[in-house]
Protein backbone atom coordinates (compact mmCIF):
# COMPACT_ATOMS: atom_id res chain seq x y z
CA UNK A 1 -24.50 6.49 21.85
CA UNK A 2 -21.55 8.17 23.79
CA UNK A 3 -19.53 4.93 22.26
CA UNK A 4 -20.67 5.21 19.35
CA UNK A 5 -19.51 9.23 18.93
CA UNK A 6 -16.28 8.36 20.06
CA UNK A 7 -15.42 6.04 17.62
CA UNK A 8 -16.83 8.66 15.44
CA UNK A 9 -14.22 11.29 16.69
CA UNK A 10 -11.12 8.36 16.18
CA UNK A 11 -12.60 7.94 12.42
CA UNK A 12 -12.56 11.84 11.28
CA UNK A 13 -9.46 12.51 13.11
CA UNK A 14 -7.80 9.55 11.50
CA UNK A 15 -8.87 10.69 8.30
CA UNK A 16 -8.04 13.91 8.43
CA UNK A 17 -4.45 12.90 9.53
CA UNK A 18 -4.70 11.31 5.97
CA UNK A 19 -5.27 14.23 4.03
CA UNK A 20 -2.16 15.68 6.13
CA UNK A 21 -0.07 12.83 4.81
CA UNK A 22 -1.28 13.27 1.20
CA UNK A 23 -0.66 16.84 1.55
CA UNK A 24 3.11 15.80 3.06
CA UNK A 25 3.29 13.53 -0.22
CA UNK A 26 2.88 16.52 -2.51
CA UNK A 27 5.08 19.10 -1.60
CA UNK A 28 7.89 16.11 -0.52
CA UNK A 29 11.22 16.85 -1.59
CA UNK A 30 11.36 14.13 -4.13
CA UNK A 31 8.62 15.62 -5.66
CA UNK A 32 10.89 17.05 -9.11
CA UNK A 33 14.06 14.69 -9.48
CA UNK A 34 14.03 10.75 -10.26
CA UNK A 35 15.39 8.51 -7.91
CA UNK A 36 14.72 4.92 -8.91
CA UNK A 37 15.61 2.80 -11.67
CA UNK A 38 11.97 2.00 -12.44
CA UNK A 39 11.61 5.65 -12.70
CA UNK A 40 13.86 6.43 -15.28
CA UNK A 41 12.37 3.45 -17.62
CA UNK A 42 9.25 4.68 -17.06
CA UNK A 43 10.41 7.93 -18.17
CA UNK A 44 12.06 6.16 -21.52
CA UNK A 45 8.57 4.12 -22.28
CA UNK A 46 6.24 7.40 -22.20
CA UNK A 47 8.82 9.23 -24.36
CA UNK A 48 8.39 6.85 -27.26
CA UNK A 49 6.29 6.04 -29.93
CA UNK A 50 2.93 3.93 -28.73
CA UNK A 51 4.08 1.04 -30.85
CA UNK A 52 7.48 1.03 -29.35
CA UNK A 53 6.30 1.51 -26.42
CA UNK A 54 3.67 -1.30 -25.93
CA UNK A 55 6.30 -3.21 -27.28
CA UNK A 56 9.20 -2.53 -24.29
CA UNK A 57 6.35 -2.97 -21.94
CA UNK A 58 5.26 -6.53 -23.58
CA UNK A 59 9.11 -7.25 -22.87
CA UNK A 60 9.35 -5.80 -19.46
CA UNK A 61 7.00 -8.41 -18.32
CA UNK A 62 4.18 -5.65 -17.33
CA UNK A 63 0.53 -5.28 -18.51
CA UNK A 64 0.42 -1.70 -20.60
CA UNK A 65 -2.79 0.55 -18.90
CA UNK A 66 -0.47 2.95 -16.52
CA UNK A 67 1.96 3.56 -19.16
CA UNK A 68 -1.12 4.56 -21.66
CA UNK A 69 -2.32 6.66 -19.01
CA UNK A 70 1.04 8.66 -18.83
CA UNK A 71 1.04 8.46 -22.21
CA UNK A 72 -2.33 10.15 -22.49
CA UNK A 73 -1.35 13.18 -20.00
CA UNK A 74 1.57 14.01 -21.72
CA UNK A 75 0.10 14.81 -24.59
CA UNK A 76 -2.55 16.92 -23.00
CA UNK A 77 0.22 18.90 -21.38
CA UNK A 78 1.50 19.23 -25.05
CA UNK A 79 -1.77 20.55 -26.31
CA UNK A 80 -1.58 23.41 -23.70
CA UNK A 81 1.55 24.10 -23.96
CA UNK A 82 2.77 22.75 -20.90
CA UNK A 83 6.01 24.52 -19.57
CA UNK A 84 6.60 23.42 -16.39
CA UNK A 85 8.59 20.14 -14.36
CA UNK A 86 7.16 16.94 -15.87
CA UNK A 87 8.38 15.15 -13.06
CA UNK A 88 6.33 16.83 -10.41
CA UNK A 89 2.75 16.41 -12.58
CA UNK A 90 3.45 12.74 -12.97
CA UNK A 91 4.39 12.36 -8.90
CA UNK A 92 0.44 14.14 -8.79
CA UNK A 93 -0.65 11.29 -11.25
CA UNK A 94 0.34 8.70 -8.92
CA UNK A 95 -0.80 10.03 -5.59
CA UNK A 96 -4.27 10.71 -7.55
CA UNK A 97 -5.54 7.11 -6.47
CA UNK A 98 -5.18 8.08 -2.76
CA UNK A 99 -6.88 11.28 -3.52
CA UNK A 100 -9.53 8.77 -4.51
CA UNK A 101 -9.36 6.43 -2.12
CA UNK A 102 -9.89 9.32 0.35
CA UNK A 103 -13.16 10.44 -1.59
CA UNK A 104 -14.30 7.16 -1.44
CA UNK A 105 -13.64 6.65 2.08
CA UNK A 106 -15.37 10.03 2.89
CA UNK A 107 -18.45 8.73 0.56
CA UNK A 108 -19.67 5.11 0.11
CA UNK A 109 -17.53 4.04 2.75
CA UNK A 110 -18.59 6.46 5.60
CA UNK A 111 -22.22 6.27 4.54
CA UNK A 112 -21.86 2.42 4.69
CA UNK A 113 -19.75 1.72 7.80
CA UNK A 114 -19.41 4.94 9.69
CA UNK A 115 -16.54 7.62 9.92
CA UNK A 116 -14.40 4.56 12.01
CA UNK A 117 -13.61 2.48 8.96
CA UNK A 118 -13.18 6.12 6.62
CA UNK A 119 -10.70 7.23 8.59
CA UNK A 120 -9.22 3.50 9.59
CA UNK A 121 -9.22 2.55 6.01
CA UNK A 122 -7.56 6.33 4.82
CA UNK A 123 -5.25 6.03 7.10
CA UNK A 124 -3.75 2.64 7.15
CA UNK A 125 -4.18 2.77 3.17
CA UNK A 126 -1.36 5.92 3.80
CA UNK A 127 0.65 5.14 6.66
CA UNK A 128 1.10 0.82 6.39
CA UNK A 129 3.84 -0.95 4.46
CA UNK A 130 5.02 1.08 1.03
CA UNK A 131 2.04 2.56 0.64
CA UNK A 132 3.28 6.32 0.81
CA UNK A 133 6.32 5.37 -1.01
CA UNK A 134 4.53 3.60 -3.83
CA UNK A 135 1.93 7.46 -4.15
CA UNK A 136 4.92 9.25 -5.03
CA UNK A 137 6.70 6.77 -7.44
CA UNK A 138 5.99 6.83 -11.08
CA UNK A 139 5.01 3.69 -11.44
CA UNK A 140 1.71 1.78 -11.96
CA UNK A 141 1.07 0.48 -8.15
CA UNK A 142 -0.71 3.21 -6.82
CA UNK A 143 -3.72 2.68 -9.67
CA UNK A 144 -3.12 -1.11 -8.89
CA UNK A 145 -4.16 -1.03 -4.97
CA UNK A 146 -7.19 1.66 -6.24
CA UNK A 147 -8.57 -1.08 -8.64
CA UNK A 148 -8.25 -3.58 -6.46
CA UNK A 149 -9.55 -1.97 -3.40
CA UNK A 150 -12.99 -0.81 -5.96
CA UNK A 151 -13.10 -4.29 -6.92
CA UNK A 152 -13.24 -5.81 -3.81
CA UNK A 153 -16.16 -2.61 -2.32
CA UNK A 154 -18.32 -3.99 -5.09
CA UNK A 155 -17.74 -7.75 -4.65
CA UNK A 156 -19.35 -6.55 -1.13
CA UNK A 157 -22.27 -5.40 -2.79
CA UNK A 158 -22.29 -8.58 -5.16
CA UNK A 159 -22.43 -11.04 -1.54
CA UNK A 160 -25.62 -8.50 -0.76
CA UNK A 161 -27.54 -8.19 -3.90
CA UNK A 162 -25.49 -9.06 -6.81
CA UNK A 163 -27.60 -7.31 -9.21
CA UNK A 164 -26.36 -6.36 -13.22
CA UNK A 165 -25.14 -2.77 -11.52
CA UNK A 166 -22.54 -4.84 -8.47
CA UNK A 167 -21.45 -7.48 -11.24
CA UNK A 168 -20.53 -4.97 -14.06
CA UNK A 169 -18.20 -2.36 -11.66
CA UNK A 170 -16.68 -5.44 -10.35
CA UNK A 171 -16.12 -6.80 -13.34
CA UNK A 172 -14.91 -4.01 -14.74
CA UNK A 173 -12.44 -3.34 -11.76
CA UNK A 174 -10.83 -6.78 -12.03
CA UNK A 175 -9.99 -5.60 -16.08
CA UNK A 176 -8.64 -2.45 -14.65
CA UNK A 177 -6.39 -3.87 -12.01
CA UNK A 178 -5.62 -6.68 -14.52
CA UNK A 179 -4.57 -4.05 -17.18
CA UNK A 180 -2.42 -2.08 -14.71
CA UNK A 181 -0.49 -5.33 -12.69
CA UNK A 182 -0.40 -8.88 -12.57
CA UNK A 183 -0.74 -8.88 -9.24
CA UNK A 184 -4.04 -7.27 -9.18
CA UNK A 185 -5.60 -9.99 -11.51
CA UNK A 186 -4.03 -12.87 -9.12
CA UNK A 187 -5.84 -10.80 -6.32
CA UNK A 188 -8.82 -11.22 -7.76
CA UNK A 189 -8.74 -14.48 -8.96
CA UNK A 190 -8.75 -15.55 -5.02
CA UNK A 191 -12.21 -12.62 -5.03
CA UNK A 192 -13.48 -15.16 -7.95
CA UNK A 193 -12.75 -18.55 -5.82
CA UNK A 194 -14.22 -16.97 -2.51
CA UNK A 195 -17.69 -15.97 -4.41
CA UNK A 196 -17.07 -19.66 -6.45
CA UNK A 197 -16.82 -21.39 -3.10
CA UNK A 198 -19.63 -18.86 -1.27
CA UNK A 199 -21.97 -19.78 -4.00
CA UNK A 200 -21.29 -23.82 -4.07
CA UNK A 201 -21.63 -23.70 -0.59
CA UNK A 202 -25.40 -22.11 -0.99
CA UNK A 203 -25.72 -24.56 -3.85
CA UNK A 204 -26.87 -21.41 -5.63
CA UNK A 205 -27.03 -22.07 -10.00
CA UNK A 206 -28.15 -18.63 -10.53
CA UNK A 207 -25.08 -17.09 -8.80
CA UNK A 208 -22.81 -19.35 -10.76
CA UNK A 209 -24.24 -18.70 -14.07
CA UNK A 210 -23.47 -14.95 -13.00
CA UNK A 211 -20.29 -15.37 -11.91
CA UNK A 212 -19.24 -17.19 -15.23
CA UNK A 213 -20.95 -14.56 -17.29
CA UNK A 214 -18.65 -11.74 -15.22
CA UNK A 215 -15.09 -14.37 -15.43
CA UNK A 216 -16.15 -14.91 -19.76
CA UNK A 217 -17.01 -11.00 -19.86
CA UNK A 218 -13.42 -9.99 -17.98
CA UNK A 219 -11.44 -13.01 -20.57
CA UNK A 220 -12.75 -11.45 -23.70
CA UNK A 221 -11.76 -7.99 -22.80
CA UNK A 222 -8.51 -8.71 -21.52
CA UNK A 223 -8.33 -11.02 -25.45
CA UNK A 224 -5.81 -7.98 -26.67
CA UNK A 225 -3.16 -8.55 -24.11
CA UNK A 226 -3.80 -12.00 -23.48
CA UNK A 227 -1.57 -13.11 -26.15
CA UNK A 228 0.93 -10.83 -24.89
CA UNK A 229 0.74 -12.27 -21.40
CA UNK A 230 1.17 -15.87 -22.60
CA UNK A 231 4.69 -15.00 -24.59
CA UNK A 232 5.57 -12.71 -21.27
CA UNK A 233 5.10 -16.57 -19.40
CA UNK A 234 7.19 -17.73 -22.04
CA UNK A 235 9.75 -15.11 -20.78
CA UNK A 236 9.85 -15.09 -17.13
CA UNK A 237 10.39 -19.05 -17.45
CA UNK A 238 13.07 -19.12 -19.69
CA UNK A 239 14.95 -16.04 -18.11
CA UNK A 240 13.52 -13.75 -15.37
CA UNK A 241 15.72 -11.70 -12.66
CA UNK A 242 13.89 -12.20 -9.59
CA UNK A 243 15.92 -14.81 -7.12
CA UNK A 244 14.05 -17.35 -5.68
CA UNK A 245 12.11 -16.79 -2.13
CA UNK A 246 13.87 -18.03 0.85
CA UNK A 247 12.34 -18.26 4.01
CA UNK A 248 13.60 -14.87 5.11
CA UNK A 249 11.98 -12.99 2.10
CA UNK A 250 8.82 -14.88 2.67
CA UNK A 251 8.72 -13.65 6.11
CA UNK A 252 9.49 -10.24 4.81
CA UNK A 253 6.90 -10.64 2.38
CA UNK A 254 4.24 -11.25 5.26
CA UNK A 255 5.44 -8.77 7.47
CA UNK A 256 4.75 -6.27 4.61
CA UNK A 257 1.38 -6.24 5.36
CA UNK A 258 2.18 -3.27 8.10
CA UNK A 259 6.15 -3.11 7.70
CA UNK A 260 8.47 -2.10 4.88
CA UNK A 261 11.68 -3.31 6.66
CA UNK A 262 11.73 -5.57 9.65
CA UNK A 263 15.12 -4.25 10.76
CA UNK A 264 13.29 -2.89 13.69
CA UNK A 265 13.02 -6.36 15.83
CA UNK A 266 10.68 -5.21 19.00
CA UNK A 267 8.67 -3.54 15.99
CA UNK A 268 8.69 -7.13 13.84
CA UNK A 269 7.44 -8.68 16.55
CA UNK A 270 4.60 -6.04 17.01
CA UNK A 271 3.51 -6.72 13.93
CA UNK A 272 3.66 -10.23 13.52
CA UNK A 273 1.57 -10.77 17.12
CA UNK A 274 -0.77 -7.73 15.48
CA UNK A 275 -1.47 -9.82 12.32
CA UNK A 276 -1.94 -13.22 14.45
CA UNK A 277 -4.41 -11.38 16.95
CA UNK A 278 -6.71 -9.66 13.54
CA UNK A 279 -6.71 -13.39 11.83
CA UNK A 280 -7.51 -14.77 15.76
CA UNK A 281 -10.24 -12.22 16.53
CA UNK A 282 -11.61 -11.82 12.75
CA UNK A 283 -11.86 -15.57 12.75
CA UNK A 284 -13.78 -16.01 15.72
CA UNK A 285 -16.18 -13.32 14.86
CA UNK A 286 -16.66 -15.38 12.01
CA UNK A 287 -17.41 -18.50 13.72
CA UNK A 288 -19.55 -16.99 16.46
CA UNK A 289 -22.28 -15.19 13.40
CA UNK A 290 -21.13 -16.08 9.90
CA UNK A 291 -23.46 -13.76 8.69
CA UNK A 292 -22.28 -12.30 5.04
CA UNK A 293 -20.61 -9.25 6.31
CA UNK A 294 -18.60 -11.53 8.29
CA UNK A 295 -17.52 -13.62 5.38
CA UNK A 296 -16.84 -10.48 3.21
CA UNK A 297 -14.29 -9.62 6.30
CA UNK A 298 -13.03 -12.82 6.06
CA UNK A 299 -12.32 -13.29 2.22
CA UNK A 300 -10.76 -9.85 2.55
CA UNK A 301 -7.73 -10.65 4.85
CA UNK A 302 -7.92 -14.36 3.23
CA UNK A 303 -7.19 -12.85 0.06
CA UNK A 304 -3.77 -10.66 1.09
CA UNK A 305 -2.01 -14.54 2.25
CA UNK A 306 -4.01 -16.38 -0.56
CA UNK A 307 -2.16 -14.38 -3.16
CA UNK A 308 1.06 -15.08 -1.31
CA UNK A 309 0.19 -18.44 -1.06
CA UNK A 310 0.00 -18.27 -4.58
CA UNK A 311 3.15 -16.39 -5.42
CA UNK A 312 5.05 -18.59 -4.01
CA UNK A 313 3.49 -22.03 -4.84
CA UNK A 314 4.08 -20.64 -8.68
CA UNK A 315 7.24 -19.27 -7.72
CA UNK A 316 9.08 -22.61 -6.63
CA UNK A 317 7.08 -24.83 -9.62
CA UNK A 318 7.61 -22.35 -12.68
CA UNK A 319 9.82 -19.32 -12.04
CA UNK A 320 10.12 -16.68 -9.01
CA UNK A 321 7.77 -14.17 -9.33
CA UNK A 322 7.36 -12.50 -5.91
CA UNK A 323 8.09 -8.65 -4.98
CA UNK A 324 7.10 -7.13 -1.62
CA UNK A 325 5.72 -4.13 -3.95
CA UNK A 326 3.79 -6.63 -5.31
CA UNK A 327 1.41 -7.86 -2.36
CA UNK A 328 0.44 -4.00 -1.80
CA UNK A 329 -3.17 -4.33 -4.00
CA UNK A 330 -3.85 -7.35 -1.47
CA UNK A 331 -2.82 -5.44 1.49
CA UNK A 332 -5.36 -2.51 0.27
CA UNK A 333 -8.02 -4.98 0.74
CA UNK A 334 -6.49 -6.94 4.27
CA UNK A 335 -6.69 -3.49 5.90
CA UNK A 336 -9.97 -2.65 4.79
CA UNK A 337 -11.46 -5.90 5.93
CA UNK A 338 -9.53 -5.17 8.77
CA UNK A 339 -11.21 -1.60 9.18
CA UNK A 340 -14.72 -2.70 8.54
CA UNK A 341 -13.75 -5.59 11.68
CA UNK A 342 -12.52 -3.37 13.92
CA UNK A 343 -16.04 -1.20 13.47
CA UNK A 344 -17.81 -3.97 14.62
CA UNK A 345 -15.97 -4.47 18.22
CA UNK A 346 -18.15 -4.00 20.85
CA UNK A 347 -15.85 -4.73 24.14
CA UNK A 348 -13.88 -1.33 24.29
CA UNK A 349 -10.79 -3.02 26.11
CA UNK A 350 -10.66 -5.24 22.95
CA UNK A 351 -10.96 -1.71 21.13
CA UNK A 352 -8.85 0.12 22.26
CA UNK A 353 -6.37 -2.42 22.15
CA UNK A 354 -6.80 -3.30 18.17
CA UNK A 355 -6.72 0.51 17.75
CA UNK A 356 -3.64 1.15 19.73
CA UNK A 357 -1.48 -1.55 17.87
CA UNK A 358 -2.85 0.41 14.11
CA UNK A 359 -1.79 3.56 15.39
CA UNK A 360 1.65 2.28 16.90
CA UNK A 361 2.59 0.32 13.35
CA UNK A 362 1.22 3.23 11.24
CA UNK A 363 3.50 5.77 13.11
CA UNK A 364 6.38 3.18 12.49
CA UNK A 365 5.35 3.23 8.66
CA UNK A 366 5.27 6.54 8.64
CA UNK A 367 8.81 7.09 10.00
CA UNK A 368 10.16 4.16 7.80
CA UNK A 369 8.75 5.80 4.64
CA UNK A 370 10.21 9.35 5.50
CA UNK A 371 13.28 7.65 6.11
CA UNK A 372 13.38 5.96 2.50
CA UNK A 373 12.16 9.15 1.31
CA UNK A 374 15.95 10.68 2.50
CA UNK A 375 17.77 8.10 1.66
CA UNK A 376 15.98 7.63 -2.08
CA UNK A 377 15.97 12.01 -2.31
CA UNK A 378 20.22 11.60 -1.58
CA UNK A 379 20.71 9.05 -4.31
CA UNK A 380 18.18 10.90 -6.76
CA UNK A 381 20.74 14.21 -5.98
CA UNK A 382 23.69 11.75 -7.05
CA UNK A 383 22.57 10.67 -10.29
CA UNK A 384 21.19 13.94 -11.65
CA UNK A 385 24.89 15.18 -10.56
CA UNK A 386 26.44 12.65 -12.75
CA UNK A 387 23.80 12.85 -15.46
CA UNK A 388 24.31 16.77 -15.08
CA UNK A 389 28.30 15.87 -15.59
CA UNK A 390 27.93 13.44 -18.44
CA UNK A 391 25.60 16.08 -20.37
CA UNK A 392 27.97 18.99 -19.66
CA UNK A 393 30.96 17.57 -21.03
CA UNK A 394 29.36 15.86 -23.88
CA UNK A 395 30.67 12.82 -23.05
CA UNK A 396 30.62 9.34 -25.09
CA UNK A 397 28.79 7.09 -23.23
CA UNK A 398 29.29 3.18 -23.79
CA UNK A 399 26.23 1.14 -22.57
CA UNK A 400 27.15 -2.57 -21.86
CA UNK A 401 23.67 -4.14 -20.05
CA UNK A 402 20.12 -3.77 -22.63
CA UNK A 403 18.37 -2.37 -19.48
CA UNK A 404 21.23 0.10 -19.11
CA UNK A 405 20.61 1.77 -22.64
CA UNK A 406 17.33 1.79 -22.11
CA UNK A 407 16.85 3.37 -18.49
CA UNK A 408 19.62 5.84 -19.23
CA UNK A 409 20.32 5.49 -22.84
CA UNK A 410 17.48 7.97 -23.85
CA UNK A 411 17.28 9.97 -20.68
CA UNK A 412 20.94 11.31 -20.99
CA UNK A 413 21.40 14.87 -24.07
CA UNK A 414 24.92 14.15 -24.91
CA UNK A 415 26.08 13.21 -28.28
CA UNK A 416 27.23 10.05 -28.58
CA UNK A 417 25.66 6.73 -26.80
CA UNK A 418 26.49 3.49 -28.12
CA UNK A 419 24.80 0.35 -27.01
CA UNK A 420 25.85 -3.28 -27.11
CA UNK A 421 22.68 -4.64 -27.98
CA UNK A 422 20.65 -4.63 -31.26
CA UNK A 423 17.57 -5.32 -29.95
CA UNK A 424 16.41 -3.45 -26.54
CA UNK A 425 13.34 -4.43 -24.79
CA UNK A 426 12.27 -5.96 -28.11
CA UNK A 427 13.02 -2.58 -29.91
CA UNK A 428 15.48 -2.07 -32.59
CA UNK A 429 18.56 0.42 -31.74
CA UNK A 430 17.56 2.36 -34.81
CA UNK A 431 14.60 3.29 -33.25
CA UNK A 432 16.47 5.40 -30.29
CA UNK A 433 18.99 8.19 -30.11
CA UNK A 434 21.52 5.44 -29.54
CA UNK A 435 23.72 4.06 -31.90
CA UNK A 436 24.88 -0.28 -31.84
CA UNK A 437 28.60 -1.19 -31.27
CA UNK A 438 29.98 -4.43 -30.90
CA UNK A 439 31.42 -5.14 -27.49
CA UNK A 440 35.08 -6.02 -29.27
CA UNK A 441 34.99 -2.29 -30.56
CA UNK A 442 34.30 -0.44 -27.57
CA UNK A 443 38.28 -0.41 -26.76
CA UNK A 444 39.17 1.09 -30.07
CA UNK A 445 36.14 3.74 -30.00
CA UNK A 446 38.15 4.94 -26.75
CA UNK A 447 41.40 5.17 -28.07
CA UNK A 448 40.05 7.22 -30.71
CA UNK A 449 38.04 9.36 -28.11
CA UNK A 450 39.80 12.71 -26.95
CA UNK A 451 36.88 13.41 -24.91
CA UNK A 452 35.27 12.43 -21.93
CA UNK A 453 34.14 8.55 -21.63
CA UNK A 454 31.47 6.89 -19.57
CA UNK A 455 31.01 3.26 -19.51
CA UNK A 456 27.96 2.68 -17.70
CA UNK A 457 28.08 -1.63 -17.21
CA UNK A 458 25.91 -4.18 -15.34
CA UNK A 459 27.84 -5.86 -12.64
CA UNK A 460 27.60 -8.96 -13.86
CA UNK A 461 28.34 -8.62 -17.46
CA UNK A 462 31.84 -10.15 -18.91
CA UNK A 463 33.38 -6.87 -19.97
CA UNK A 464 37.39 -6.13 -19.10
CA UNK A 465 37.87 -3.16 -17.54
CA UNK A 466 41.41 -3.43 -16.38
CA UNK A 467 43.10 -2.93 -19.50
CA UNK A 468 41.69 0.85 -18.70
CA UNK A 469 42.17 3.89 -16.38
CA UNK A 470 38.90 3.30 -14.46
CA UNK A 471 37.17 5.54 -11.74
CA UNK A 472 34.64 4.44 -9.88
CA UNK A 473 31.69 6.84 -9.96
CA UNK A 474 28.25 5.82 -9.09
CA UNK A 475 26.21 2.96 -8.86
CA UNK A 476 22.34 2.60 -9.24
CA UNK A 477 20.67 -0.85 -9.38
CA UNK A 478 23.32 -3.22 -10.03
CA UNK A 479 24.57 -0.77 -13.00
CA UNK A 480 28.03 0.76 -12.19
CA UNK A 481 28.75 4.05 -13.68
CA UNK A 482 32.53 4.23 -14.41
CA UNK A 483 34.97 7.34 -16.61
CA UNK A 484 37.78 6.65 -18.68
CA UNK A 485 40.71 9.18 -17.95
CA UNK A 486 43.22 8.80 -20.18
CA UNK A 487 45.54 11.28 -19.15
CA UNK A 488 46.76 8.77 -16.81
């Protein structure tokens, strides 16, 4: 009993450590300016028409239910008149799925498992790999992990009593997380092969028929984007920019599980024993009572280097297609396994030890995410500087990259912005602020120009900048911002 309160203790304290980060998370000083490049395309997609917008999406290679969801708060701050920093609001948008996950964790989870796995699964869900950085980014990862974590709770309660009730919230949950990434739906394609294999194993007909039913059900909802999806494979084969994975990225990849840079070696190698001894110790469990909690705990860290597996078979035989950000709804579910494991221990050496190496690595994520946090807050200072310049001095700004005009094209007020493309993101120019220009005509737009110029180019587009006066100003995601000054 003693043991048993003490483990209680670790679980609320853990937890509320969690709120404390999710509370650190909202007032952070990144909280009103834009600091990524994803951000500001985000920011572009919500600020046009649905049509359009679906449409950029569709070409952006990303499923469309995050950028509806923005969509659909915006316009509620419209009908009330909404005055104050967008930015901020849509920051709260994207740390709402911890808020969540920390309901649920106080909830189903505590009433299930015990305060241990709330506050283990809170906690690591916070303070592992890019979780924290991925709350505050306005992007659609944060609603990814929440779907996929729900999904994989109620595939628990499908392994128990798979009623109608378990199937349809799973169900359900997969379309979600399929909506919001690809990732999420690869995720839980490896949930569908675990209960395909569980029930094949059992020789159970009944559970099959059910589990067809739930994969024909998920199909004909997902019909809408489906045909979307297929031309997006289309895309990413014929031209796609992620490089191929080497060994080093897969390793990084792996170690993301706990680590969002394995600079720190004596920390890498932390980790990496830490991941061997939960597969070690969860697999053995297994082996010594595979009961069916024991084969949920299983399929749940199976599923985080399934999806790898995955991502990289597809990756070498069609196109690369991996992203550390990517792995993070997997992760959600490894570390809840994990969680729900580490419950179970009885031996309190063993304990203490598996608790000792999650609180070392979450500190480390912690630090490493308040470090990114600085470095991302300094370059989100830089560019609204130069934004701030460009706007002030109603500059002409030449955009010679498609992703250029569109993740600065329509966030920048000045008067003129010419684009070299016809077509961005599947959109016609006529459709923005931004007006088309041939790349041959850009260098007798400038000679006209008395004002200020901006050329903002992708580094590895053919353009000749050395017929020009050039300065070197800023550089954000392989786009270099450059001035004309032709006063020398």
């Amino acid at each position: 009993m003693l043991y048993e309160n003490k483990k209680n203790y670790i679980g609320i304290f853990l937890f509320i450590v969690s709120i404390v980060l999710l509370g650190y998370l909202v007032f952070n000083k990144l909280s009103f300016i834009l600091f990524t490049i994803d951000e500001y395309f985000t920011f572009t997609l919500i600020n046009l028409p649905v049509s359009d917008m679906l449409t950029m999406t569709a070409n952006d290679v990303h499923p469309p239910l995050y950028y509806l969801l923005v969509k659909f708060v915006l316009k509620l701050l419209n009908a009330v008149n909404f005055n104050g920093n967008v930015i901020y609001i849509l920051r709260l948008l994207s740390m709402l799925p911890f808020l969540i996950i920390l309901a649920i964790s106080g909830t189903k989870i505590k009433k299930e498992y015990g305060w241990l796995v709330a506050g283990l699964t809170s906690f690591t869900l916070i303070a592992m790999s890019g979780f924290m950085y991925h709350y505050i980014v306005i992007r659609m990862y944060s609603w990814a992990i929440l779907f996929s974590l729900l999904s994989f709770i109620y595939f628990k309660d499908i392994l128990n009593k798979s009623d109608i009730k378990s199937w349809l919230l799973f169900s359900v949950f997969v379309i979600l997380g399929a909506y919001t990434h690809y990732f999420a739906a690869i995720t839980s394609f490896t949930l569908y092969f675990f209960l395909f294999v569980n029930f094949i194993k059992d020789k159970n007909l009944q559970e099959i028929k059910k589990l067809l039913l739930s994969g024909i059900f998920c199909i004909i909802v997902y019909l809408p984007w489906l045909l979307v999806l297929i031309n997006q494979i289309k895309k990413v084969h014929n031209d796609y920019w992620i490089p191929q994975v080497t060994l080093q990225y897969l390793f990084d990849s792996i170690m993301y599980f706990a680590l969002i840079t394995t600079s720190n070696t004596i920390i890498t190698i932390l980790a990496l024993f830490a991941l061997i001894i939960f597969y070690v110790l969860v697999i053995r469990e297994f082996k010594t009572n595979p009961n069916i909690e024991n084969h949920y705990i299983l399929y749940g860290i199976l599923a985080f280097i399934l999806t790898l597996v995955i991502t990289v078979v597809l990756s070498y035989v069609y196109k690369p297609i991996l992203r550390y950000r990517y792995l993070l709804p997997s992760i959600a579910i490894f570390w809840f396994a994990i969680s729900i494991y580490t419950n179970k221990i009885d031996n309190k050496v063993i304990l203490g030890f598996v608790l000792s190496l999650i609180l070392i690595l979450g500190c480390f994520g912690v630090i490493s995410n308040d470090d990114s946090f600085n470095h991302f807050y300094g370059e989100g200072i830089a560019n609204e500087n130069l934004f701030e310049e460009i706007n002030s001095d109603n500059a002409t700004v030449f955009c010679i990259a498609p992703y250029a005009s569109i993740e600065f094209g329509t966030y920048l007020q000045t008067k003129d912005i010419y684009s070299t493309s016809k077509m961005i993101y599947g959109v016609p120019i006529n459709h923005t602020k931004m007006n088309y220009v041939p790349l041959k005509k850009i260098d007798s737009l400038i000679d006209k120009n008395n004002g200020t110029i901006f050329i903002i180019k992708g580094k590895a587009t053919d353009f000749n900048l050395t017929n020009k006066t050039l300065e070197y100003r800023h550089s954000i995601a392989e786009l270099d911002f450059y001035s004309v000054n032709k006063n020398i």
